[in-house]
Each structure stands twice: as structure tokens, then as C-alpha cells.
N, C-alpha and C. Protein backbone atom coordinates (compact mmCIF):
# COMPACT_ATOMS: atom_id res chain seq x y z
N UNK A 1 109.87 110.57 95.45
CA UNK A 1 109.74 109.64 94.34
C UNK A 1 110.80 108.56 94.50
N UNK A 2 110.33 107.20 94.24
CA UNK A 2 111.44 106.06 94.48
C UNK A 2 112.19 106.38 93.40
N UNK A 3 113.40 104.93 92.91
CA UNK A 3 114.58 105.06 92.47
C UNK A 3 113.32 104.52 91.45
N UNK A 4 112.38 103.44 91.59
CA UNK A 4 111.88 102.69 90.85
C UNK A 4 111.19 103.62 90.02
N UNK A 5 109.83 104.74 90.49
CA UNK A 5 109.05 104.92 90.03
C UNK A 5 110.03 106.96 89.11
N UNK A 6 111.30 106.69 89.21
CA UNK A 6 111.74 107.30 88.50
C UNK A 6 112.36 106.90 87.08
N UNK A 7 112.70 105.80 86.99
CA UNK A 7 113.17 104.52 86.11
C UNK A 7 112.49 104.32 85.46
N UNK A 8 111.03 104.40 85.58
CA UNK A 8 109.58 104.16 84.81
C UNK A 8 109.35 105.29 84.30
N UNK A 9 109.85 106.45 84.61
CA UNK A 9 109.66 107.82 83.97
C UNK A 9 110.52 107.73 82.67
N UNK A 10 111.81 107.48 83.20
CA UNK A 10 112.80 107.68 82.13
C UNK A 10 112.49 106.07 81.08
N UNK A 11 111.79 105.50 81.27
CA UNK A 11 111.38 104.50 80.27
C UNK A 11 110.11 105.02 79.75
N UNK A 12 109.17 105.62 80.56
CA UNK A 12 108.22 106.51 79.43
C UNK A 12 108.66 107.81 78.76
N UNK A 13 109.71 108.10 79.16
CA UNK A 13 110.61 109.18 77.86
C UNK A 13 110.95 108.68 77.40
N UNK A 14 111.92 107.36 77.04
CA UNK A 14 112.17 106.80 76.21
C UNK A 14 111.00 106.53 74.74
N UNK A 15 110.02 105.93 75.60
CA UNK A 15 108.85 105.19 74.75
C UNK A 15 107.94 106.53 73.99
N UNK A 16 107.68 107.89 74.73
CA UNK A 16 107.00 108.71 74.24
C UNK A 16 108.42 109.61 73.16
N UNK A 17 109.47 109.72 73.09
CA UNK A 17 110.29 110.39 72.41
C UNK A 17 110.10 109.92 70.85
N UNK A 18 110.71 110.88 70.00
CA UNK A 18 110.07 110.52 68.37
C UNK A 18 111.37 110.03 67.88
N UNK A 19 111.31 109.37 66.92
CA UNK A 19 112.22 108.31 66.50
C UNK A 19 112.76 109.65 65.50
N UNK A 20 114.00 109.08 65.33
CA UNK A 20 114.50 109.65 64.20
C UNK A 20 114.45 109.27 63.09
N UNK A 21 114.21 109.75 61.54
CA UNK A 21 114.34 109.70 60.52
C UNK A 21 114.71 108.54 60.01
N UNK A 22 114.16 107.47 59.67
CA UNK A 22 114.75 106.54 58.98
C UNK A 22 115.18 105.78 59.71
N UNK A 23 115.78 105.26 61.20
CA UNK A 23 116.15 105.14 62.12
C UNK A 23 115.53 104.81 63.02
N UNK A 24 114.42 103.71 63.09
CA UNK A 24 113.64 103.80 63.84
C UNK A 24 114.13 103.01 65.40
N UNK A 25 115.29 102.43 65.61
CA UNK A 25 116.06 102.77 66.92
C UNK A 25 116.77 103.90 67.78
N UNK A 26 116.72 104.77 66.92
CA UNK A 26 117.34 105.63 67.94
C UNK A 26 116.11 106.96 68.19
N UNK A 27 116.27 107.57 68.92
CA UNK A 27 114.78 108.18 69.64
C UNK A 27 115.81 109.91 70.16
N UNK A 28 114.86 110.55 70.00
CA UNK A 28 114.89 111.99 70.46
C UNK A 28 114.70 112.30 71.42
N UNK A 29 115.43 112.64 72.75
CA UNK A 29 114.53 112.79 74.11
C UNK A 29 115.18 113.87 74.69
N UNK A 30 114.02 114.61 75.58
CA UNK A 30 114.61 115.67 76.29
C UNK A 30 115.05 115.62 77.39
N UNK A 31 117.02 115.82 76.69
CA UNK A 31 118.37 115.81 77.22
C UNK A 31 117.81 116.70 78.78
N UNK A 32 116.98 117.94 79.31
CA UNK A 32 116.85 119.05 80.05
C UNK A 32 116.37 117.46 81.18
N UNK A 33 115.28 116.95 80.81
CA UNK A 33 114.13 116.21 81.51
C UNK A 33 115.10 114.88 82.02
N UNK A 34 116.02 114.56 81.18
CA UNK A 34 116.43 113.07 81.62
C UNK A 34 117.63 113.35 82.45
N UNK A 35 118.12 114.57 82.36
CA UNK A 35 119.10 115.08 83.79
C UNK A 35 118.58 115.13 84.71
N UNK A 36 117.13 115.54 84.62
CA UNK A 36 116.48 115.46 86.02
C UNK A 36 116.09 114.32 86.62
N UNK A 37 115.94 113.46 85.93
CA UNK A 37 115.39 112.05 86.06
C UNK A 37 116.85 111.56 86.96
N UNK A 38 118.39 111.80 86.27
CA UNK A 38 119.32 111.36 86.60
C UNK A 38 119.70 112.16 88.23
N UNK A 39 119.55 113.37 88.39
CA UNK A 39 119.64 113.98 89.34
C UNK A 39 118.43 113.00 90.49
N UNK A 40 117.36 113.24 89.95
CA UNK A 40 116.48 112.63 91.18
C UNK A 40 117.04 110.76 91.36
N UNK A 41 117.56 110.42 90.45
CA UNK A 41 118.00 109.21 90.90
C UNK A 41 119.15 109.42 91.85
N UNK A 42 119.85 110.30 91.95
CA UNK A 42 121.06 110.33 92.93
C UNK A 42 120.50 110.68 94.42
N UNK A 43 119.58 111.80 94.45
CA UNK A 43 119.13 112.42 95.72
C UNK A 43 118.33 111.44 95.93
N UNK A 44 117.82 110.46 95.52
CA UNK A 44 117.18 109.36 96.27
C UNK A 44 117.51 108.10 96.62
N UNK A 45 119.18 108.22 96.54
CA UNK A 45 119.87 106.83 97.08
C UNK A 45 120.35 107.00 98.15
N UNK A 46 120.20 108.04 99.39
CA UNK A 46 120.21 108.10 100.49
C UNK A 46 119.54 107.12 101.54
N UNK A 47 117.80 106.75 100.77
CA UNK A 47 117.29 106.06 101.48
C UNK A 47 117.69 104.34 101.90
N UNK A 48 118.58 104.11 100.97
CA UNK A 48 118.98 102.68 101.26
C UNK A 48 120.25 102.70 102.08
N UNK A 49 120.91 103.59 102.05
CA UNK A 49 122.01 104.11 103.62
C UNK A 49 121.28 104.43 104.83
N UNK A 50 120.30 104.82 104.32
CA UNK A 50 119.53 105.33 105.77
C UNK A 50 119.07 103.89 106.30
N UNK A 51 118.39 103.18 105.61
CA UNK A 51 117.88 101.77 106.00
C UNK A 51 119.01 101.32 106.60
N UNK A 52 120.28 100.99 105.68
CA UNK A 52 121.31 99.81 106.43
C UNK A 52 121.31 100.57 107.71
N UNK A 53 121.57 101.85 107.92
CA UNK A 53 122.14 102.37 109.43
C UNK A 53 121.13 101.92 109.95
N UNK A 54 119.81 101.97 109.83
CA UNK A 54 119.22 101.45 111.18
C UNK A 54 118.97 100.54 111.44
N UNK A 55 119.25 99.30 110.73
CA UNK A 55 119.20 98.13 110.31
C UNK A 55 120.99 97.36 111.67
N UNK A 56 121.73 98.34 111.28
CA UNK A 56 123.12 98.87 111.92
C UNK A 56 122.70 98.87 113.44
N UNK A 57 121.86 99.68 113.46
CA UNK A 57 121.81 100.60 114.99
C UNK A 57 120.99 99.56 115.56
N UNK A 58 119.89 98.95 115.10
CA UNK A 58 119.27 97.74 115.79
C UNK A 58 119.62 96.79 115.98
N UNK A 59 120.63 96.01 115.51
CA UNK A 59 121.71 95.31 115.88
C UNK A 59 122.76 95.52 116.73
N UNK A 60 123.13 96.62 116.58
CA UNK A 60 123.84 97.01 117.93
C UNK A 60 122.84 97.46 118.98
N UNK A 61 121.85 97.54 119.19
CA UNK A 61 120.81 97.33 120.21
C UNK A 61 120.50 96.14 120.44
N UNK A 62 120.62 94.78 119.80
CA UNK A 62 120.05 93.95 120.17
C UNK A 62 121.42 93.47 120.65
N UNK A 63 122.86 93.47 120.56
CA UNK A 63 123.81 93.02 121.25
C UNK A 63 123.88 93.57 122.44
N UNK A 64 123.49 95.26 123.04
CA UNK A 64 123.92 95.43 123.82
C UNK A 64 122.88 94.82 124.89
N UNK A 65 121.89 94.49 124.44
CA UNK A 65 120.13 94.30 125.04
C UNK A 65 120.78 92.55 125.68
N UNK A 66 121.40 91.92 124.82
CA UNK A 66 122.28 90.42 124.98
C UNK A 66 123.35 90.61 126.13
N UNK A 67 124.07 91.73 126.20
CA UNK A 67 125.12 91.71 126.98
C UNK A 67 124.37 91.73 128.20
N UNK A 68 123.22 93.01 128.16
CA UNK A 68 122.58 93.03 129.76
C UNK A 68 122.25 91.89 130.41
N UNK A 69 121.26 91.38 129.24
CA UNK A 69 120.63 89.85 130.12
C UNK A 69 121.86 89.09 130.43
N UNK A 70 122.48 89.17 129.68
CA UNK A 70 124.10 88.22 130.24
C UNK A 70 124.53 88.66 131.65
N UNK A 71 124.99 89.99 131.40
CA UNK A 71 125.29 90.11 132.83
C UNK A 71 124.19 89.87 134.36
N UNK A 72 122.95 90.19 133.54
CA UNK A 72 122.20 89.87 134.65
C UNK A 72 121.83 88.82 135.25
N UNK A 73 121.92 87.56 134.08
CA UNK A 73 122.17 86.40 134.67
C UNK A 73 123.25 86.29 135.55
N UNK A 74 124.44 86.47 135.25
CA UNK A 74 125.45 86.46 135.81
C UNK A 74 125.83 86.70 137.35
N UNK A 75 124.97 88.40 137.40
CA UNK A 75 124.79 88.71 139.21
C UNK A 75 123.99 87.97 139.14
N UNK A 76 122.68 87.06 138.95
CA UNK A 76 121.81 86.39 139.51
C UNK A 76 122.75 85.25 140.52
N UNK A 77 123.17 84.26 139.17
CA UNK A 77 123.91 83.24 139.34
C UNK A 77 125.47 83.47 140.91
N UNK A 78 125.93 84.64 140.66
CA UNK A 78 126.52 84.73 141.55
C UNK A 78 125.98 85.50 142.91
N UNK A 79 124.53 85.80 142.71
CA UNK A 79 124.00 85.88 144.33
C UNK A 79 123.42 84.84 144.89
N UNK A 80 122.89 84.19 144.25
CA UNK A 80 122.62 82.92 144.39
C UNK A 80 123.64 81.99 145.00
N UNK A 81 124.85 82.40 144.58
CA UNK A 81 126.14 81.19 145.11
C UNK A 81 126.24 82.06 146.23
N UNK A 82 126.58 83.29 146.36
CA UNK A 82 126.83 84.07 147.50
C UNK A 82 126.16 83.39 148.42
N UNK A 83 124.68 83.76 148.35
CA UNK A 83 123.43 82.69 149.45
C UNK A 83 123.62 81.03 149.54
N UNK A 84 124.16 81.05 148.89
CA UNK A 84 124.58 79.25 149.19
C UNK A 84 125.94 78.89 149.97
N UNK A 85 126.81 79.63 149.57
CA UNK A 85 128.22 79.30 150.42
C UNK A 85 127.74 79.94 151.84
N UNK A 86 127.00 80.79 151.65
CA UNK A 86 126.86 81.60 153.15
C UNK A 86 125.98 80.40 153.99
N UNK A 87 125.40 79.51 153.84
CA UNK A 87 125.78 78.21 154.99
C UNK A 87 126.22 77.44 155.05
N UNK A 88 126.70 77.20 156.29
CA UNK A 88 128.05 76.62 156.64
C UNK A 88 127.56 75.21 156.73
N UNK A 89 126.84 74.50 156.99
CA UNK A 89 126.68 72.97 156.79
C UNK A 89 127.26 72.17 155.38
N UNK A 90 126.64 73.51 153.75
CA UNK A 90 126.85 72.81 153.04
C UNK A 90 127.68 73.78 152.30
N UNK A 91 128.55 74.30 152.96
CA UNK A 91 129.46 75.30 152.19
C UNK A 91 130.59 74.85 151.09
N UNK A 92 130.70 73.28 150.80
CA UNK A 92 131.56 72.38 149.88
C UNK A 92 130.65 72.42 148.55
N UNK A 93 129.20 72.25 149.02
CA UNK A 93 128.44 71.89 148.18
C UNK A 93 128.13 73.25 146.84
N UNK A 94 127.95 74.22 147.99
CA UNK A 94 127.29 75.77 147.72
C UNK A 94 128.45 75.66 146.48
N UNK A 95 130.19 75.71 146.51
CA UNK A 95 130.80 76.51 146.20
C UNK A 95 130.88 75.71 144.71
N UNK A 96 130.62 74.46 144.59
CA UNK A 96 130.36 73.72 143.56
C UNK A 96 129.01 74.30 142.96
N UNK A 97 128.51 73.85 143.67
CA UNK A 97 126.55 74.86 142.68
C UNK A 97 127.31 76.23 142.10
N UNK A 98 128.02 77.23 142.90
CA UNK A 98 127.79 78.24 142.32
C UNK A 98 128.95 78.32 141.10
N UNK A 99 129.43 77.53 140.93
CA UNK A 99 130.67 77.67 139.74
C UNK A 99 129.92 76.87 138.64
N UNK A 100 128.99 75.57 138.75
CA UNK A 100 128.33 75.63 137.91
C UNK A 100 127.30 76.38 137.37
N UNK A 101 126.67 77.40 138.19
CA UNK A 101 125.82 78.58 138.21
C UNK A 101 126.53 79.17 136.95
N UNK A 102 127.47 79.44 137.32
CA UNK A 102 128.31 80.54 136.72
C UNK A 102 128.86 80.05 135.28
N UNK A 103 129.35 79.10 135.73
CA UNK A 103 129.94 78.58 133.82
C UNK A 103 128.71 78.58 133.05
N UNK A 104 127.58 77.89 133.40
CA UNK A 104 126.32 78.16 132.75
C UNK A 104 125.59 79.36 132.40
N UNK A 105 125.67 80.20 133.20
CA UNK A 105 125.48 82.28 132.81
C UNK A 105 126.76 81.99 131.79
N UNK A 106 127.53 81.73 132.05
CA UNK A 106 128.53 82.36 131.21
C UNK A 106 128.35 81.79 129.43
N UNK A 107 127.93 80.46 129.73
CA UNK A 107 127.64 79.80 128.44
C UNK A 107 126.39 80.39 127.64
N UNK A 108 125.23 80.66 128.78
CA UNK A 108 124.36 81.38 128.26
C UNK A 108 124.37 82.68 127.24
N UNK A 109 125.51 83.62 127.59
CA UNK A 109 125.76 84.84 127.58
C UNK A 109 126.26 84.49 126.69
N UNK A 110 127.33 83.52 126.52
CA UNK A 110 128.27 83.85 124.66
C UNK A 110 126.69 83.09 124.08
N UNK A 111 125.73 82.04 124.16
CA UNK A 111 124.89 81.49 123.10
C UNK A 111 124.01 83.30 122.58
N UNK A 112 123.91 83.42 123.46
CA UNK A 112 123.23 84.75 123.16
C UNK A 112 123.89 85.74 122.54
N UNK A 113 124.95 85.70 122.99
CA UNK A 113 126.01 86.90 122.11
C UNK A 113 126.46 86.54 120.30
N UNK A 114 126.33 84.98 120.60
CA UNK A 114 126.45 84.22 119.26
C UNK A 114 125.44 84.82 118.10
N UNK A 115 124.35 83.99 119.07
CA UNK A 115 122.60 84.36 117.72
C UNK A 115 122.50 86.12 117.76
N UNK A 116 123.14 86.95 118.67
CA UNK A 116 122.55 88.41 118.31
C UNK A 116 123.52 88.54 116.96
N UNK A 117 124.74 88.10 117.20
CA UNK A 117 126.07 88.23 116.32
C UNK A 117 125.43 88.10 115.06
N UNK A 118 124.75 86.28 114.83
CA UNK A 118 124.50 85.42 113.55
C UNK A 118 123.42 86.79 113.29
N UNK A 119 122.62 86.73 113.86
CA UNK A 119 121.66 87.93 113.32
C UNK A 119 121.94 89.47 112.88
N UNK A 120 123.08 89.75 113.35
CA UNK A 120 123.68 90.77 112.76
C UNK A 120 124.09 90.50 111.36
N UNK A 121 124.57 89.47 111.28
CA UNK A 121 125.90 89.06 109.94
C UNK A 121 124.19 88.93 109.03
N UNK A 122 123.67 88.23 109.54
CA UNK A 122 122.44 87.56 108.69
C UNK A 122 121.83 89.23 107.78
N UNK A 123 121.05 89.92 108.62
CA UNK A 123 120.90 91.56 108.59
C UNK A 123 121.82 92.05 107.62
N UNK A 124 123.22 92.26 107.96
CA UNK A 124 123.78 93.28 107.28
C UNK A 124 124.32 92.47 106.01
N UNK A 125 124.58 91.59 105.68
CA UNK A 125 123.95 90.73 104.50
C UNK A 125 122.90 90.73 103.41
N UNK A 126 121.67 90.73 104.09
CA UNK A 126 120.28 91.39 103.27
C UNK A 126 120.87 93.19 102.75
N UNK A 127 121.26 93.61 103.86
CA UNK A 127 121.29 94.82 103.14
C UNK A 127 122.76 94.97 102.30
N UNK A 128 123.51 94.23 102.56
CA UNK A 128 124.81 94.56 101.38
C UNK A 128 123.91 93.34 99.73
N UNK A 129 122.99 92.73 99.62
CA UNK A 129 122.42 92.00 98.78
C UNK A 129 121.62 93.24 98.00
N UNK A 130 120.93 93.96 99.20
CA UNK A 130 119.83 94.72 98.51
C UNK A 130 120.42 95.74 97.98
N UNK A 131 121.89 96.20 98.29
CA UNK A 131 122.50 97.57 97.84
C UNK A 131 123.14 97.12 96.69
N UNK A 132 123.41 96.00 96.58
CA UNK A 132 124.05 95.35 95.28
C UNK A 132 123.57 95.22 93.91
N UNK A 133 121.93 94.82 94.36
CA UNK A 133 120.82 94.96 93.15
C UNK A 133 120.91 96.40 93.38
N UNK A 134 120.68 96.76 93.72
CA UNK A 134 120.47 98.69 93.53
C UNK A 134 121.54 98.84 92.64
N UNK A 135 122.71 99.26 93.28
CA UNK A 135 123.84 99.12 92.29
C UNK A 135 124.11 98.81 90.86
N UNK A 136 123.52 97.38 90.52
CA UNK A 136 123.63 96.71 89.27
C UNK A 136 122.53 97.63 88.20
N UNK A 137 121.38 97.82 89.16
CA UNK A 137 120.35 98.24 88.30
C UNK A 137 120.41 99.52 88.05
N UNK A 138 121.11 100.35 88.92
CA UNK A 138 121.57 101.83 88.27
C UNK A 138 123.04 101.71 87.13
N UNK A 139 123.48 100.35 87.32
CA UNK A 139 124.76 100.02 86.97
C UNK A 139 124.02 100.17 85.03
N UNK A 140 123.15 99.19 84.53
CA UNK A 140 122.56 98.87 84.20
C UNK A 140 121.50 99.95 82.84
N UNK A 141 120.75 100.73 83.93
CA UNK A 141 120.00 101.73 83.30
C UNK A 141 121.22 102.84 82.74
N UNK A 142 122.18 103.27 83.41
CA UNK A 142 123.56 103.93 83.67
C UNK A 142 123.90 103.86 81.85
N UNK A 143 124.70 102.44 81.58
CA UNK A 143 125.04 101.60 80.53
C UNK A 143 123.86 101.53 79.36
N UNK A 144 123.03 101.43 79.51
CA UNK A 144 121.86 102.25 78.49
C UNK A 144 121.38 102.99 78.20
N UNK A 145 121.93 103.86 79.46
CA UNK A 145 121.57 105.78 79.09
C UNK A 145 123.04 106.43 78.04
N UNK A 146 124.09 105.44 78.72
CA UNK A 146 125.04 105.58 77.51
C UNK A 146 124.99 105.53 76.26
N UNK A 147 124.49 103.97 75.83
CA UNK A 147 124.66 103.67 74.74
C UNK A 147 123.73 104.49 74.12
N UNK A 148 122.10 104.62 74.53
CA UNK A 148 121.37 105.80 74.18
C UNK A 148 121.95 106.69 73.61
N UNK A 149 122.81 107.50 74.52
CA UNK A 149 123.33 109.28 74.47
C UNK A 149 124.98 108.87 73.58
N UNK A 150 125.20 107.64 73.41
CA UNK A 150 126.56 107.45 72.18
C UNK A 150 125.79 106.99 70.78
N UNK A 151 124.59 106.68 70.66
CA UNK A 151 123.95 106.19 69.26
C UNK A 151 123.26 107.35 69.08
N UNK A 152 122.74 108.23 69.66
CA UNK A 152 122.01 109.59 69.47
C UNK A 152 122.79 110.27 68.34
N UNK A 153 121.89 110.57 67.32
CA UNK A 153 122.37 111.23 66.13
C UNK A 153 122.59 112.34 66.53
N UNK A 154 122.04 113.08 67.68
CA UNK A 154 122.39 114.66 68.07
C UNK A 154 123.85 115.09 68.22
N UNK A 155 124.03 113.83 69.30
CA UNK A 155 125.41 113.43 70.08
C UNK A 155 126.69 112.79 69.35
N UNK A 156 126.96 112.68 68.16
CA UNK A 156 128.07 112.12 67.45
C UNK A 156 128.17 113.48 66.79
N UNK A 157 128.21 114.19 66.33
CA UNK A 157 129.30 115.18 66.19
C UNK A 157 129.76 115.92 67.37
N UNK A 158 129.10 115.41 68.61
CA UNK A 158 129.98 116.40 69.73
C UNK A 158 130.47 115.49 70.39
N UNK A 159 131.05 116.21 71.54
CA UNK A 159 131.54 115.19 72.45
C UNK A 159 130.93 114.62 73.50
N UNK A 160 130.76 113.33 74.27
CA UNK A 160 129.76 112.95 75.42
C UNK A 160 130.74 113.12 76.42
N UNK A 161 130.09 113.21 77.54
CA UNK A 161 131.12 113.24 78.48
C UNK A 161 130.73 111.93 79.58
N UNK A 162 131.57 111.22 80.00
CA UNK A 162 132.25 109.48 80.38
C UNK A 162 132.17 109.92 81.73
N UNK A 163 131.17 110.14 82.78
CA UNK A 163 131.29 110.32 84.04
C UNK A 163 131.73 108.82 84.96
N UNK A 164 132.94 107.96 84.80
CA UNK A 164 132.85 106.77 85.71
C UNK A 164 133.28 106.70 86.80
């Protein structure tokens, strides 16, 4: 069961619970049922850790996937110069080609290391955004299950207990 389609439970307990006496804001609900509601909201916030990690892990796959082609440009670029200095007519020329070979792999390799980077930051962004609304909105329902369970006529002669 999502975080969502548990939220909609505990708002149809809300809505199906019987009002109290005279009082027609404050509502009767079963305290047994809305622990469970609160319990299943906890055992199901795993799934948005589970997302960032792989969200995590594919990003660090796509850098290391960047480093390869980097390096592989790299031996390209420097076998390529290898085969070029290795004749001797234009061996001034070769050793110039292959250093521009090479600064260019090399430029290649950070542009690529850059955009896997930007795409990381970009990624783990969405998911520190999406854990944030999560957050607020348990923050939220949290702060109205309070005020609920502190206006509850059951609950003022005892004590509530302030889990923060």
C-alpha cells in the first residue's frame, strides 16, 4: 500500500468517525486502526530510499561508463600518435598531431565527466525535492493527527504522548 493510498484511509476514518456530542468538529476514531495506518506509513517510506539509491547507483554507472569512453579515447588517440611518430619522414609533424590528439581526448573526457557529473547533481536533486514533499506531507498529516488526538475529548483528561 502507498504512503498516498494510506493517507486516503486515514482521511476516510476521519470522514466515517461519529462526531461528538454537540461538537460537531471533533470526531471519534479508532485510536487501534489509525496506529496502523501510522505504522503502515513508516514501513512504507523505505521505498523512496530505495529509489534515491538507485537513482545513486545509476549515476555512478553512468560516470564510471564516462571514465571508460574517456580512457578509451585516450589509448585511441595515443595509438594513433604512436603510428604517426613511428615515421620518420614526418616524425615533427606526428608528435604535434599526437599531443593535439591527446589534449582533445583529454578535453573530451572532462566534457563528459562534466554532463555525467551535471546529471548526477540534476538526479539527486529531483530526489532530495521529492523526499522533501514526502517529508512536509507526513510533516503535515503528522501536525493534524496531533491537533486531532490534542482536541479529542477522549484525550484531555489523559496524557498524549509528543513523539518529535
Amino acid at each position: 500500500m502507498s504512503i498516498d493510498e494510506i493517507l486516503d484511509e486515514m482521511d476516510e476514518l476521519l470522514d466515517k468517525a461519529s462526531s461528538v456530542p454537540f461538537v460537531t468538529h471533533k470526531k471519534v476514531v479508532d485510536g487501534e486502526r489509525l496506529r496502523e495506518l501510522i505504522n503502515d506509513v513508516r514501513l512504507n517510506m523505505p521505498q523512496e530510499l530505495k529509489q534515491a539509491k538507485k537513482i545513486e547507483f545509476d549515476c555512478q554507472r553512468i560516470l564510471n561508463e564516462a571514465k571508460i569512453n574517456a580512457d578509451g579515447i585516450i589509448r585511441k588517440a595515443e595509438d594513433r600518435a604512436a603510428q604517426i611518430v613511428s615515421r620518420e619522414a614526418i616524425v615533427t609533424e606526428a608528435k604535434k598531431k599526437a599531443a593535439d590528439i591527446v589534449a582533445k581526448a583529454q578535453e573530451s573526457a572532462l566534457n563528459l565527466q562534466k554532463t555525467a557529473a551535471l546529471s548526477l547533481a540534476k538526479m539527486l536533486n529531483e530526489v532530495e525535492n521529492m523526499h522533501n514533499k514526502s517529508l512536509l506531507e507526513i510533516k503535515r498529516t503528522k501536525e493534524k493527527l496531533q491537533h486531532m488526538l490534542k482536541n479529542s475529548p477522549a484525550l484531555k483528561g489523559g496524557k498524549s504522548q509528543d513523539n518529535n
